[in-house]
N, C-alpha and C. Protein backbone atom coordinates (compact mmCIF):
# COMPACT_ATOMS: atom_id res chain seq x y z
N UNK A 1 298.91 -20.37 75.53
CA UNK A 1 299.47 -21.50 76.23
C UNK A 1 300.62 -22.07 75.38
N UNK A 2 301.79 -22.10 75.90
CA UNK A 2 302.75 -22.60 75.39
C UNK A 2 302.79 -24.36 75.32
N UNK A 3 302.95 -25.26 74.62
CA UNK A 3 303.43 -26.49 74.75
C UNK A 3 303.99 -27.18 73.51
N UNK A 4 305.30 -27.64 73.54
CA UNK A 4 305.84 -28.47 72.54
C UNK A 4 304.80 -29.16 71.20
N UNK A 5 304.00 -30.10 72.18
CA UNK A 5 303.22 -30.67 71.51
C UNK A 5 301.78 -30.22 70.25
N UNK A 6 301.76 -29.09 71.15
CA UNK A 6 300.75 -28.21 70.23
C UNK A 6 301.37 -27.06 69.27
N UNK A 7 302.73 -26.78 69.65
CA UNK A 7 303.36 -26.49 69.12
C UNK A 7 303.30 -26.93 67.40
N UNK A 8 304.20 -28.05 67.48
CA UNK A 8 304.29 -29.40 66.39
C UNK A 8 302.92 -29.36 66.00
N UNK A 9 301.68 -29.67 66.27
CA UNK A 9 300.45 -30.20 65.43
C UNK A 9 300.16 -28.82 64.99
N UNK A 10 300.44 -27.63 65.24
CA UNK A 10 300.43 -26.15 64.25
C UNK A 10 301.34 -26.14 63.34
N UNK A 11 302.60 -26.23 63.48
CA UNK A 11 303.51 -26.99 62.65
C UNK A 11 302.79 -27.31 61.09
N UNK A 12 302.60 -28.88 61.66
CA UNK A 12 302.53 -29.68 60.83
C UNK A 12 301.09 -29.21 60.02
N UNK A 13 300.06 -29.00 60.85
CA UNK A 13 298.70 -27.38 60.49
C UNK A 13 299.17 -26.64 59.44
N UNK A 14 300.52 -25.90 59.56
CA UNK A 14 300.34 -24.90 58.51
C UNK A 14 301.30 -25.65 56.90
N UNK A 15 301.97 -27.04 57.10
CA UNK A 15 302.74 -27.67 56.28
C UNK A 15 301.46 -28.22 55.61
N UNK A 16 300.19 -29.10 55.80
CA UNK A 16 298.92 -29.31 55.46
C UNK A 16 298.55 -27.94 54.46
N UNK A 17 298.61 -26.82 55.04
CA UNK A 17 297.82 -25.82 54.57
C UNK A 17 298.13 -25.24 52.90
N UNK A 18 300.08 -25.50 53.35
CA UNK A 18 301.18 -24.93 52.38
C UNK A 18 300.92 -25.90 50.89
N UNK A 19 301.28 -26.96 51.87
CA UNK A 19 300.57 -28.41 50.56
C UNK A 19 299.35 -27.94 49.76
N UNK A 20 298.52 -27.69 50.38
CA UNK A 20 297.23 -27.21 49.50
C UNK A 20 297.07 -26.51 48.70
N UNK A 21 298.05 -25.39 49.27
CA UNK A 21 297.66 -24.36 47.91
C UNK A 21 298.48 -24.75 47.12
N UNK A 22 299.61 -25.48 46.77
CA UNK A 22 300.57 -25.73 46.28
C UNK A 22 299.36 -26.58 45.10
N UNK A 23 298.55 -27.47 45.64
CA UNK A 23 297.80 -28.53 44.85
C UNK A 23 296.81 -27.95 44.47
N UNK A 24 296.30 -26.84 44.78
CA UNK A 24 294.96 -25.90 44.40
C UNK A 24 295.58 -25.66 42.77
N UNK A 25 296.86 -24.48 42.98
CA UNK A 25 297.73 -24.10 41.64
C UNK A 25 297.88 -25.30 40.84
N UNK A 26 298.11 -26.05 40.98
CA UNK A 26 298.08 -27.52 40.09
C UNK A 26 297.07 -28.02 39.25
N UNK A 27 295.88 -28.23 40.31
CA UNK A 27 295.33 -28.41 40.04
C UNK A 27 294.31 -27.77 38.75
N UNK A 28 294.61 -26.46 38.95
CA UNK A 28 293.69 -25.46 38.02
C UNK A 28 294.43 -25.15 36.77
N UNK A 29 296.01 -25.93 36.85
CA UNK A 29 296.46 -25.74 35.36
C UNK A 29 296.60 -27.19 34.71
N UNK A 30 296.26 -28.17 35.78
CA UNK A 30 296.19 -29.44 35.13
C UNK A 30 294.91 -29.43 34.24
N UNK A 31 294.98 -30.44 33.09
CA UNK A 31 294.82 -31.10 31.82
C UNK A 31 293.25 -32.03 32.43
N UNK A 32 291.71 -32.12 32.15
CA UNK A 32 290.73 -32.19 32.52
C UNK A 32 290.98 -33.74 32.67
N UNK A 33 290.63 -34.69 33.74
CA UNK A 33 291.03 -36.09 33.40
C UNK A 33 291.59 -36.94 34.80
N UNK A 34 292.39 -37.90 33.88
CA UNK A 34 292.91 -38.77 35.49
C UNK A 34 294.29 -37.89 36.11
N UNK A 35 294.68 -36.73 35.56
CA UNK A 35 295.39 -36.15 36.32
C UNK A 35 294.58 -35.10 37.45
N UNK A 36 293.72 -34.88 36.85
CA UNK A 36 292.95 -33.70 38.02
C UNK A 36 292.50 -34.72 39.38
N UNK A 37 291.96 -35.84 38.63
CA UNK A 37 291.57 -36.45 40.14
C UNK A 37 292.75 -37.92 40.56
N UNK A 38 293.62 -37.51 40.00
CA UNK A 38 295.04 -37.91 41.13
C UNK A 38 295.28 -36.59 42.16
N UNK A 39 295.17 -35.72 41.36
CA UNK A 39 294.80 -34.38 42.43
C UNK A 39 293.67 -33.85 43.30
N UNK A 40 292.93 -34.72 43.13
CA UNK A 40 291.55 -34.54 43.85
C UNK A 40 291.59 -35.54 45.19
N UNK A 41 292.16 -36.70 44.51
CA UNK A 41 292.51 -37.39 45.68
C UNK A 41 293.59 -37.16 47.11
N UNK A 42 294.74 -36.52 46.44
CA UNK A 42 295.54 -36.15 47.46
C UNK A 42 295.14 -35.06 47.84
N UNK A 43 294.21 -33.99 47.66
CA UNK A 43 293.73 -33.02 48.15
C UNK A 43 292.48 -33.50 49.44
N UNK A 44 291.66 -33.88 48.92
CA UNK A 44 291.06 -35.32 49.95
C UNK A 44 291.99 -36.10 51.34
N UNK A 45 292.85 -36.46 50.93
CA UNK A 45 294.23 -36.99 51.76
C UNK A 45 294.57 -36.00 52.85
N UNK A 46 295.01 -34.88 51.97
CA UNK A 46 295.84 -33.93 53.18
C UNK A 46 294.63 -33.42 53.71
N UNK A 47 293.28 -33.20 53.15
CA UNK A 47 292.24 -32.45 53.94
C UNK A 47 291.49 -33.81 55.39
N UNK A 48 291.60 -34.90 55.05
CA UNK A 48 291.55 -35.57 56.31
C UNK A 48 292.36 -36.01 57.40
N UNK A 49 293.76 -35.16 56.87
CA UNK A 49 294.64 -35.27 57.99
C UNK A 49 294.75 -33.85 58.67
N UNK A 50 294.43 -33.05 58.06
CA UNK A 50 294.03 -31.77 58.88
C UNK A 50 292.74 -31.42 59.91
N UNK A 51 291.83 -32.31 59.74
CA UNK A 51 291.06 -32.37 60.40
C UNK A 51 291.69 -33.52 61.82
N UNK A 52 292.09 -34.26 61.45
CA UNK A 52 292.74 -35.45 62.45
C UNK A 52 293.60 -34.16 63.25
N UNK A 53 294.74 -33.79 62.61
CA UNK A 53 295.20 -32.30 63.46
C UNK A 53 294.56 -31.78 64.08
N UNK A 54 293.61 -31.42 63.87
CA UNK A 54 292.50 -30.57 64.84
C UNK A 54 292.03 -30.83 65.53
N UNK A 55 291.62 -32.02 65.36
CA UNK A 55 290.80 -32.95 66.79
C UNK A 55 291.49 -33.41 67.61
N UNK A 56 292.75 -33.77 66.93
CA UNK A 56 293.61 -33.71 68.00
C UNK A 56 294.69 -32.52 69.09
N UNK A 57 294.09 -31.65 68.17
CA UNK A 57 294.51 -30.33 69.17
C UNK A 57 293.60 -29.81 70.40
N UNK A 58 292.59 -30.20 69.58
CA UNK A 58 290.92 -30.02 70.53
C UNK A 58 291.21 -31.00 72.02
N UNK A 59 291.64 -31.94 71.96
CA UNK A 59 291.80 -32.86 72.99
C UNK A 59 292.94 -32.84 73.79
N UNK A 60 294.15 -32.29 73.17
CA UNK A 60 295.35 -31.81 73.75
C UNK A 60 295.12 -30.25 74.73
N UNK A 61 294.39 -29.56 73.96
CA UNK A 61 293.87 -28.63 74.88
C UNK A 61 293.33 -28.80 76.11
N UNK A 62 292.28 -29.71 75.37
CA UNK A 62 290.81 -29.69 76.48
C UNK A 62 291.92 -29.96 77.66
N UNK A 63 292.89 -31.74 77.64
CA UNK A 63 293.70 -31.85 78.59
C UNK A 63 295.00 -30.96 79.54
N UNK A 64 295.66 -30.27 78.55
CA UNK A 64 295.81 -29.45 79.30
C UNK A 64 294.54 -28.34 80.19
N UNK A 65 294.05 -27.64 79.45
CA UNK A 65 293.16 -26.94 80.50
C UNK A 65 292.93 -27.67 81.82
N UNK A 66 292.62 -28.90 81.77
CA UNK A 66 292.03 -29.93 82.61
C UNK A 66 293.14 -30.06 83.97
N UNK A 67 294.46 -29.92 83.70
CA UNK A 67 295.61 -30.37 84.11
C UNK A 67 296.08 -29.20 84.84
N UNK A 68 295.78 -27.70 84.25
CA UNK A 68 295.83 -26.69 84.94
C UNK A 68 294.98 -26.30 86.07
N UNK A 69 293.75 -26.70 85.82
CA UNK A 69 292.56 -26.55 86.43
C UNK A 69 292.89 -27.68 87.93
N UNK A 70 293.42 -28.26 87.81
CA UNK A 70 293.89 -29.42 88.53
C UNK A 70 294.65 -28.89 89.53
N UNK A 71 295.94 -28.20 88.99
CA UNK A 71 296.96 -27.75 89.60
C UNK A 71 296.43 -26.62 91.00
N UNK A 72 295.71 -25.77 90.59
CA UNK A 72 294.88 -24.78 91.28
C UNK A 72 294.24 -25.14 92.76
């Protein structure tokens, strides 16, 4: 299914994902301390906005399906 909108929240899905590993590598050469969990925290951060992504894809779907199903 093609749509702009779901488009963008995959998008922004795989920019979440890119971030991560970017902070994974960081993380495992950072120094034991308040730098690891300044990194623990923003890892935390981007992992509850990826889930927000998702649920909100879950519902963008469901509606489209809903909207097609409609059309019929």
């Amino acid at each position: 299914m093609q749509d702009p909108y779901l488009d963008e929240l995959k998008f922004e899905f795989q920019n979440y994902s890119n971030q991560l590993k970017k902070l994974k590598k960081k993380l495992l050469k950072a120094k034991p301390g308040e730098e690891q969990s300044k990194i623990i925290k923003q890892i935390d951060t981007i992992a509850k906005k990826m889930e927000n992504n998702q649920k909100q894809t879950i519902k963008v779907t469901k509606s489209r399906l809903k909207e097609k199903r409609a059309k019929k």
